[in-house]
PDB file of N, CA and C in Angstrom:
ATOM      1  N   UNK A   1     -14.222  17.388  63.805  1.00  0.00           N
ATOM      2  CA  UNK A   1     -14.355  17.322  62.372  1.00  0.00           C
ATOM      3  C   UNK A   1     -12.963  17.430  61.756  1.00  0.00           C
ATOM      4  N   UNK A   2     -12.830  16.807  60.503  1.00  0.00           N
ATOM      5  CA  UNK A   2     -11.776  16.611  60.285  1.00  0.00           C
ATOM      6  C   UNK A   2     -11.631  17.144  58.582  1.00  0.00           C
ATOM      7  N   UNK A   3     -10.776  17.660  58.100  1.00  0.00           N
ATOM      8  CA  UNK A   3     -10.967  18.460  56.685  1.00  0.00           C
ATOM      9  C   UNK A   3     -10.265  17.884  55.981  1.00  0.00           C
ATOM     10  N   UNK A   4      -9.716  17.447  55.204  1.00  0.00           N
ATOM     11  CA  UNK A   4      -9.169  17.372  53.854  1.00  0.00           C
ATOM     12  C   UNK A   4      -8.648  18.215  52.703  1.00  0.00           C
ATOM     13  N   UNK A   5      -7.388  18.310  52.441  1.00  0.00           N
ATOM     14  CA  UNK A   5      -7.418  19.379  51.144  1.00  0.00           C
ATOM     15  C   UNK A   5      -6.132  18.509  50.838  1.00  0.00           C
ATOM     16  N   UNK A   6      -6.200  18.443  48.726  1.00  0.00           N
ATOM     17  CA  UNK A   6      -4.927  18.092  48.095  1.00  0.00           C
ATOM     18  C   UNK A   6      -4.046  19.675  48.240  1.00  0.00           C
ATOM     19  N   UNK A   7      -2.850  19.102  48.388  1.00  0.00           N
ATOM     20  CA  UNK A   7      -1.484  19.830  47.949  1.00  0.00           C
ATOM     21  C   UNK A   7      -0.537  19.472  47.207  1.00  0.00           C
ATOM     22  N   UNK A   8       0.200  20.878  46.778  1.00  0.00           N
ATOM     23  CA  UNK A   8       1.164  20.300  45.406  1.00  0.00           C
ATOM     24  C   UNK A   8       2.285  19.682  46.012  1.00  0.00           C
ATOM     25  N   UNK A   9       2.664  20.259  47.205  1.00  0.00           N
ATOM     26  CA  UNK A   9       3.624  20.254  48.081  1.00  0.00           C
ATOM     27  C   UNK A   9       3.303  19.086  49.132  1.00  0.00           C
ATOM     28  N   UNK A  10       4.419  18.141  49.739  1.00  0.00           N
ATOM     29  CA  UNK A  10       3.763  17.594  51.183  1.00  0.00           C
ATOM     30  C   UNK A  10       3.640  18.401  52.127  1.00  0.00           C
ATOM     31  N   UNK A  11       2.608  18.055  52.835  1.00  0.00           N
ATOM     32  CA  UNK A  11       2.334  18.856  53.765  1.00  0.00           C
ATOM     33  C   UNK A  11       3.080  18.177  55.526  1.00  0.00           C
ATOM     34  N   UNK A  12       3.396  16.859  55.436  1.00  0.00           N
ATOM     35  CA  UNK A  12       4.423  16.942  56.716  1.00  0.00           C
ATOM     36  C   UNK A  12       5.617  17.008  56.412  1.00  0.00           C
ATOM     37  N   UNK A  13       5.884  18.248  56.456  1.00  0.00           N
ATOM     38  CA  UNK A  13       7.281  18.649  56.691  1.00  0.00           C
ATOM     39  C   UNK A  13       7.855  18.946  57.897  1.00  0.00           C
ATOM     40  N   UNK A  14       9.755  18.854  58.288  1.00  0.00           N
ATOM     41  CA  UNK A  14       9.856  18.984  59.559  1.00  0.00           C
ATOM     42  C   UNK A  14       9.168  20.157  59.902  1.00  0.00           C
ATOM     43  N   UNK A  15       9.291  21.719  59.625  1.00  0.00           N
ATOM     44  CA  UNK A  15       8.627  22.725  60.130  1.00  0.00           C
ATOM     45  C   UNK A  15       7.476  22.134  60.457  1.00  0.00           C
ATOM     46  N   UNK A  16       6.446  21.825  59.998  1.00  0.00           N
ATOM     47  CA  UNK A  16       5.279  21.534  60.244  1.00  0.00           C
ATOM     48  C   UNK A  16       4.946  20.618  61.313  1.00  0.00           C
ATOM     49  N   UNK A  17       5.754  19.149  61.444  1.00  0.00           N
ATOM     50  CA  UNK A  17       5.442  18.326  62.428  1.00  0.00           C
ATOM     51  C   UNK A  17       6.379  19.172  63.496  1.00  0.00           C
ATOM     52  N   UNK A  18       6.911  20.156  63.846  1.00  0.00           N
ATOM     53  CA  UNK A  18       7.681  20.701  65.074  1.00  0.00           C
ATOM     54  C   UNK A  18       6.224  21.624  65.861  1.00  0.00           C
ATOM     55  N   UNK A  19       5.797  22.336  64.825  1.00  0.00           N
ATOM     56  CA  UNK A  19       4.758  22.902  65.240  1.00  0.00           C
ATOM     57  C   UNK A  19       3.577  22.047  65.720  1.00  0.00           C
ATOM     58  N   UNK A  20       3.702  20.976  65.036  1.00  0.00           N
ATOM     59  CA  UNK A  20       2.547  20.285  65.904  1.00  0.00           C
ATOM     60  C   UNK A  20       2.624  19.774  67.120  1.00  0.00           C
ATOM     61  N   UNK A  21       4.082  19.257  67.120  1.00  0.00           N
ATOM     62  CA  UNK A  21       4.673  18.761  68.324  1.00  0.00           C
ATOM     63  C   UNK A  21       4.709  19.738  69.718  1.00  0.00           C
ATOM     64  N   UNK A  22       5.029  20.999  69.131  1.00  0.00           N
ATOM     65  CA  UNK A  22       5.006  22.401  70.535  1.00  0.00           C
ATOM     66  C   UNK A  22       4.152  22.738  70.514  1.00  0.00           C
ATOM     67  N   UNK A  23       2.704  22.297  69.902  1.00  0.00           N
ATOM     68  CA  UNK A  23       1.452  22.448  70.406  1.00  0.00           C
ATOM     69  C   UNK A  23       0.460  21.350  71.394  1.00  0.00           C
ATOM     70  N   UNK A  24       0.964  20.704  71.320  1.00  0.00           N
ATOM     71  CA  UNK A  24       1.130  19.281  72.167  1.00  0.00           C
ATOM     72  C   UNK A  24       1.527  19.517  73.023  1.00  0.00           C
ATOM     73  N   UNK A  25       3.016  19.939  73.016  1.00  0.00           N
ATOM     74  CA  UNK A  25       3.282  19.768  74.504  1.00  0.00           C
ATOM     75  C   UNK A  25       2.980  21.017  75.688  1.00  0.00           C
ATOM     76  N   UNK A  26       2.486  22.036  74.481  1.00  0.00           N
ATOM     77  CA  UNK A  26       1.992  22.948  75.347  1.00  0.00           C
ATOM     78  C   UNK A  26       0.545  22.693  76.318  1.00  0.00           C
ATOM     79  N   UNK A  27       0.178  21.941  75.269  1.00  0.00           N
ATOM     80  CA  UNK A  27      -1.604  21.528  76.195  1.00  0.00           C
ATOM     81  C   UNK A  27      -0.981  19.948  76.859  1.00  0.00           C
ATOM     82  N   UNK A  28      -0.050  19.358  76.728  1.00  0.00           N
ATOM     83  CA  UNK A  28       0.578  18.502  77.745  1.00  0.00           C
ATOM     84  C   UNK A  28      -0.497  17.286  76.697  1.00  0.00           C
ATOM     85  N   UNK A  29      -0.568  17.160  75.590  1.00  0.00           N
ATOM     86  CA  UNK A  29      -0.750  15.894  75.214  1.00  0.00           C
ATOM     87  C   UNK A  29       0.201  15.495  74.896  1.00  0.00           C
ATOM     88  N   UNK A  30       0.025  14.090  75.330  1.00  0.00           N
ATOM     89  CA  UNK A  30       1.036  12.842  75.006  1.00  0.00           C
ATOM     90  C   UNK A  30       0.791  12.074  74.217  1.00  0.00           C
ATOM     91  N   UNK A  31      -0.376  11.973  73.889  1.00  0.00           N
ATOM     92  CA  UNK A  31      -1.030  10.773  72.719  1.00  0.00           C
ATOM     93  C   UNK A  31      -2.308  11.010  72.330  1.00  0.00           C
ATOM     94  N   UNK A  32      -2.219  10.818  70.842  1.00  0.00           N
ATOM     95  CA  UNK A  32      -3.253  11.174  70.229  1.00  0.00           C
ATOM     96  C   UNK A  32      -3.819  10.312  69.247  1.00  0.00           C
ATOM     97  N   UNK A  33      -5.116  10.264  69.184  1.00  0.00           N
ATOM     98  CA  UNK A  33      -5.603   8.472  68.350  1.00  0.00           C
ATOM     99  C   UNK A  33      -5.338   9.179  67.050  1.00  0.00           C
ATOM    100  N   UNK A  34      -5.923   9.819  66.159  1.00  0.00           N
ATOM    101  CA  UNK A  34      -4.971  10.340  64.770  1.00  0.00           C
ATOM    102  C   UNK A  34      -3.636  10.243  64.808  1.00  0.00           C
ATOM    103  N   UNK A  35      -2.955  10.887  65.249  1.00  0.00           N
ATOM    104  CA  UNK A  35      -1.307  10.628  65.611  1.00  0.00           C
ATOM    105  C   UNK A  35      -0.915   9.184  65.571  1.00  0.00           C
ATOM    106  N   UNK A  36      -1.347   8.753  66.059  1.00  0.00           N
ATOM    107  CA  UNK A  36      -0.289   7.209  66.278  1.00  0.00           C
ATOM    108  C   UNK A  36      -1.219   6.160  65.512  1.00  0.00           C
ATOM    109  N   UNK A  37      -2.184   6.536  64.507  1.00  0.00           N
ATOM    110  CA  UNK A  37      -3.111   5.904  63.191  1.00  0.00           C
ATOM    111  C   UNK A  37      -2.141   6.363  61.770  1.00  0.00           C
ATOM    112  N   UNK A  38      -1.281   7.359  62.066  1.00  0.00           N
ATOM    113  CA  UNK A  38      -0.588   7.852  60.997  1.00  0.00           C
ATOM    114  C   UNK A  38       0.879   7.726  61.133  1.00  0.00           C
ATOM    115  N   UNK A  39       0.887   6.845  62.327  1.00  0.00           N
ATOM    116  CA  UNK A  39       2.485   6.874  62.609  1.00  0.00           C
ATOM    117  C   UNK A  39       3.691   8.344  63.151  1.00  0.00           C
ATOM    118  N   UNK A  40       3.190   9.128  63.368  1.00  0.00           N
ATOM    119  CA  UNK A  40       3.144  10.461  64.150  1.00  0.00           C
ATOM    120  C   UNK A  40       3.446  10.480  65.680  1.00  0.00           C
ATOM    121  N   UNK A  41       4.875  10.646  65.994  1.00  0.00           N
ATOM    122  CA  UNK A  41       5.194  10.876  67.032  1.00  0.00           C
ATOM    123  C   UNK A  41       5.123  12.418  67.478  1.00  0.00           C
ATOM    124  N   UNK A  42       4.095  12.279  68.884  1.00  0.00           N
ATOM    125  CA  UNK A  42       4.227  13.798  69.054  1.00  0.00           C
ATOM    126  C   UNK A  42       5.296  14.035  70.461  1.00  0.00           C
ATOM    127  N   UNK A  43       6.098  12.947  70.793  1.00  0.00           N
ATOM    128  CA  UNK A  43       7.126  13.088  71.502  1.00  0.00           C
ATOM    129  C   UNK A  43       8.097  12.895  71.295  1.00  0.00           C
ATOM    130  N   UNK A  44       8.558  12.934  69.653  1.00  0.00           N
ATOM    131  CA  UNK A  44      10.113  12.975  69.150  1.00  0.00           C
ATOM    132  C   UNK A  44      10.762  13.943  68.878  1.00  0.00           C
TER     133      UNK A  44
END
């Protein structure tokens, strides 16, 4: 399931995509169908 919420702020910021990224590579994903639908590298 997937949630939605507006913000005032963007919400991908570097902090934010780093954290997503070292959560990735902790569970050893490499690719993800959301991720690369949004243009989201989780190996940069």
């Amino acid at each position: 399931m997937i949630a939605a919420t507006k913000r005032a702020d963007p919400a991908r910021t570097e902090a934010a995509a780093l954290k997503v990224r070292e959560l990735a590579a902790f569970y050893g994903v490499k690719t993800q169908a959301l991720a690369r639908q949004l243009y989201f590298a989780l190996d940069a």
